[in-house]
Protein backbone atom coordinates (compact mmCIF):
# COMPACT_ATOMS: atom_id res chain seq x y z
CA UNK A 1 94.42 32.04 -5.86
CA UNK A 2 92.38 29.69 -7.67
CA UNK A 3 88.95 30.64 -8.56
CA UNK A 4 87.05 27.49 -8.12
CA UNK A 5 87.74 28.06 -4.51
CA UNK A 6 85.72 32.02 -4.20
CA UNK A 7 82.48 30.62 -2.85
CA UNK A 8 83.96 28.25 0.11
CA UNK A 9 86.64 31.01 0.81
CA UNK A 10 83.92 33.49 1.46
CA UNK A 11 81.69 30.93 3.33
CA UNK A 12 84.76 30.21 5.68
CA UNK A 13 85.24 34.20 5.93
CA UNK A 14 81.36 35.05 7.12
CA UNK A 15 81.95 31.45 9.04
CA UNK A 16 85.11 32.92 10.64
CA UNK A 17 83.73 36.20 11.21
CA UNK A 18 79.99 34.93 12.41
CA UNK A 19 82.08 32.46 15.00
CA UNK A 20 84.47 34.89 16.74
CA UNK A 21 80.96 37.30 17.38
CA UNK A 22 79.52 34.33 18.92
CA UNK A 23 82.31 33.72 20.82
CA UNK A 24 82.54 36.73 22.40
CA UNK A 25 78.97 36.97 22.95
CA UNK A 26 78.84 34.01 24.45
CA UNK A 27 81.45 35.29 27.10
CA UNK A 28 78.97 37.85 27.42
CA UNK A 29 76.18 35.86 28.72
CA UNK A 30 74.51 35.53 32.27
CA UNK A 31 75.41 31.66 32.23
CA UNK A 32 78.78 31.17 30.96
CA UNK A 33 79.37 27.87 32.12
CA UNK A 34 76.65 27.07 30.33
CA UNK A 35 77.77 28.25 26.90
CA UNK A 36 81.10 26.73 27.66
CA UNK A 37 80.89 24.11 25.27
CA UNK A 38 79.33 26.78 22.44
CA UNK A 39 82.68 28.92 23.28
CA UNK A 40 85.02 25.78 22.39
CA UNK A 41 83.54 24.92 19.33
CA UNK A 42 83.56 28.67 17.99
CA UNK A 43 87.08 29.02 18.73
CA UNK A 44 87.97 25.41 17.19
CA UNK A 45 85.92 26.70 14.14
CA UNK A 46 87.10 29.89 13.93
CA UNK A 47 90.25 28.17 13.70
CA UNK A 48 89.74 25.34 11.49
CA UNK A 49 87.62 28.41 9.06
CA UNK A 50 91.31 30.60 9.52
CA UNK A 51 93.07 27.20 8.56
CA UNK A 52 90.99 26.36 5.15
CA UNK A 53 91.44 29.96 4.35
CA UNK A 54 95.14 30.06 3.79
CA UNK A 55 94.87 26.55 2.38
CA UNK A 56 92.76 28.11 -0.80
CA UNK A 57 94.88 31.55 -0.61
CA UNK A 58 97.88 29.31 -1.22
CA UNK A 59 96.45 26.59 -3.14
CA UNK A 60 97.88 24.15 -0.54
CA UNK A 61 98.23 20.64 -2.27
CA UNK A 62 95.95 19.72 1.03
CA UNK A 63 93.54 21.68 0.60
CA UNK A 64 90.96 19.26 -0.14
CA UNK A 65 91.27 17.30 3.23
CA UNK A 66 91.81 20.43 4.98
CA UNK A 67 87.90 21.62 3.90
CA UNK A 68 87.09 17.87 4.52
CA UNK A 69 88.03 18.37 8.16
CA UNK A 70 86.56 22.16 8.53
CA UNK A 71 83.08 20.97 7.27
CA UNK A 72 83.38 18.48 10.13
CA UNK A 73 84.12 20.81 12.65
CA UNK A 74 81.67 23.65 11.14
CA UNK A 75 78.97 20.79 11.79
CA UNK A 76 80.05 19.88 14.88
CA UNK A 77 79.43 23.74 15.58
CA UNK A 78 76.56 23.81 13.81
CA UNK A 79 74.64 21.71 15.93
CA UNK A 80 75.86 22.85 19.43
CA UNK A 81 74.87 26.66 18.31
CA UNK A 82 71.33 25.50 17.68
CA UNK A 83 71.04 24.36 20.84
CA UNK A 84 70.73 28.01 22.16
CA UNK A 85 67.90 30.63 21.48
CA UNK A 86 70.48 33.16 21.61
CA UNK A 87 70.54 35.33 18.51
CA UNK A 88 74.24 35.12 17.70
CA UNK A 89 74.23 31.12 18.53
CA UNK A 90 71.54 31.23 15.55
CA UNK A 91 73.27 33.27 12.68
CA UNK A 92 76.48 31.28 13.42
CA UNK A 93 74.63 28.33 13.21
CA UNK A 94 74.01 29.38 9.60
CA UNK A 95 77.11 30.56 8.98
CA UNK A 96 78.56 26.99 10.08
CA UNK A 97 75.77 25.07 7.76
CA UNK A 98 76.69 27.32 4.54
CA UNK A 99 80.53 27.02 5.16
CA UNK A 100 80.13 23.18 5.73
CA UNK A 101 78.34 22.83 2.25
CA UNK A 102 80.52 25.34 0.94
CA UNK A 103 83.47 22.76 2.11
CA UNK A 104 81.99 20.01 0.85
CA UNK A 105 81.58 20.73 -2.46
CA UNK A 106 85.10 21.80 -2.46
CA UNK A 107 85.90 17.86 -1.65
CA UNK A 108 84.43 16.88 -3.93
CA UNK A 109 85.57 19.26 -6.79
């Protein structure tokens, strides 16, 4: 595996991680239809985190658009996590900032 790629891989891990606890969390909560659309976009970035992970683990020749497009969709979480006062909504709403800059620098590298 390529070093250059250790700080977004472990942003995209804690994003991964941070994501799936929200998730289930969310399931968790007195109005689920309300957290409906929070429970979409943590699976979609749980996925998209899982995706950019094997990309660096086997230096994919894609990689780069591969973190382009999991920034995206970490942002996209980002912003629907903050909506909600829940605890978990708010540390994967960090978790989703740091792995979209994390992503984004590895554009651009």
């Amino acid at each position: 595996m390529n070093q250059q790629y250790q700080d977004c891989l472990e942003a995209c891990k804690r994003c991964l991680e941070a994501c799936n606890h929200c998730f289930d969390a969310c399931l968790n909560e007195e109005d689920v239809k309300m957290m409906a659309h929070c429970v979409r976009l943590d699976r979609e970035c749980a996925d998209a985190c899982a995706l950019a992970i094997t990309a660096m683990q086997t230096n994919s020749p894609h990689v780069h658009e591969i973190c382009e497009l999991c920034a995206k969709i970490c942002e996209s979480c980002a912003e629907e996590c903050a909506k909600h006062n829940h605890d978990h909504c708010q540390q994967c709403a960090d978790a989703c900032r740091q792995c979209a800059e994390e992503c984004r620098k590895m554009v651009l590298s």
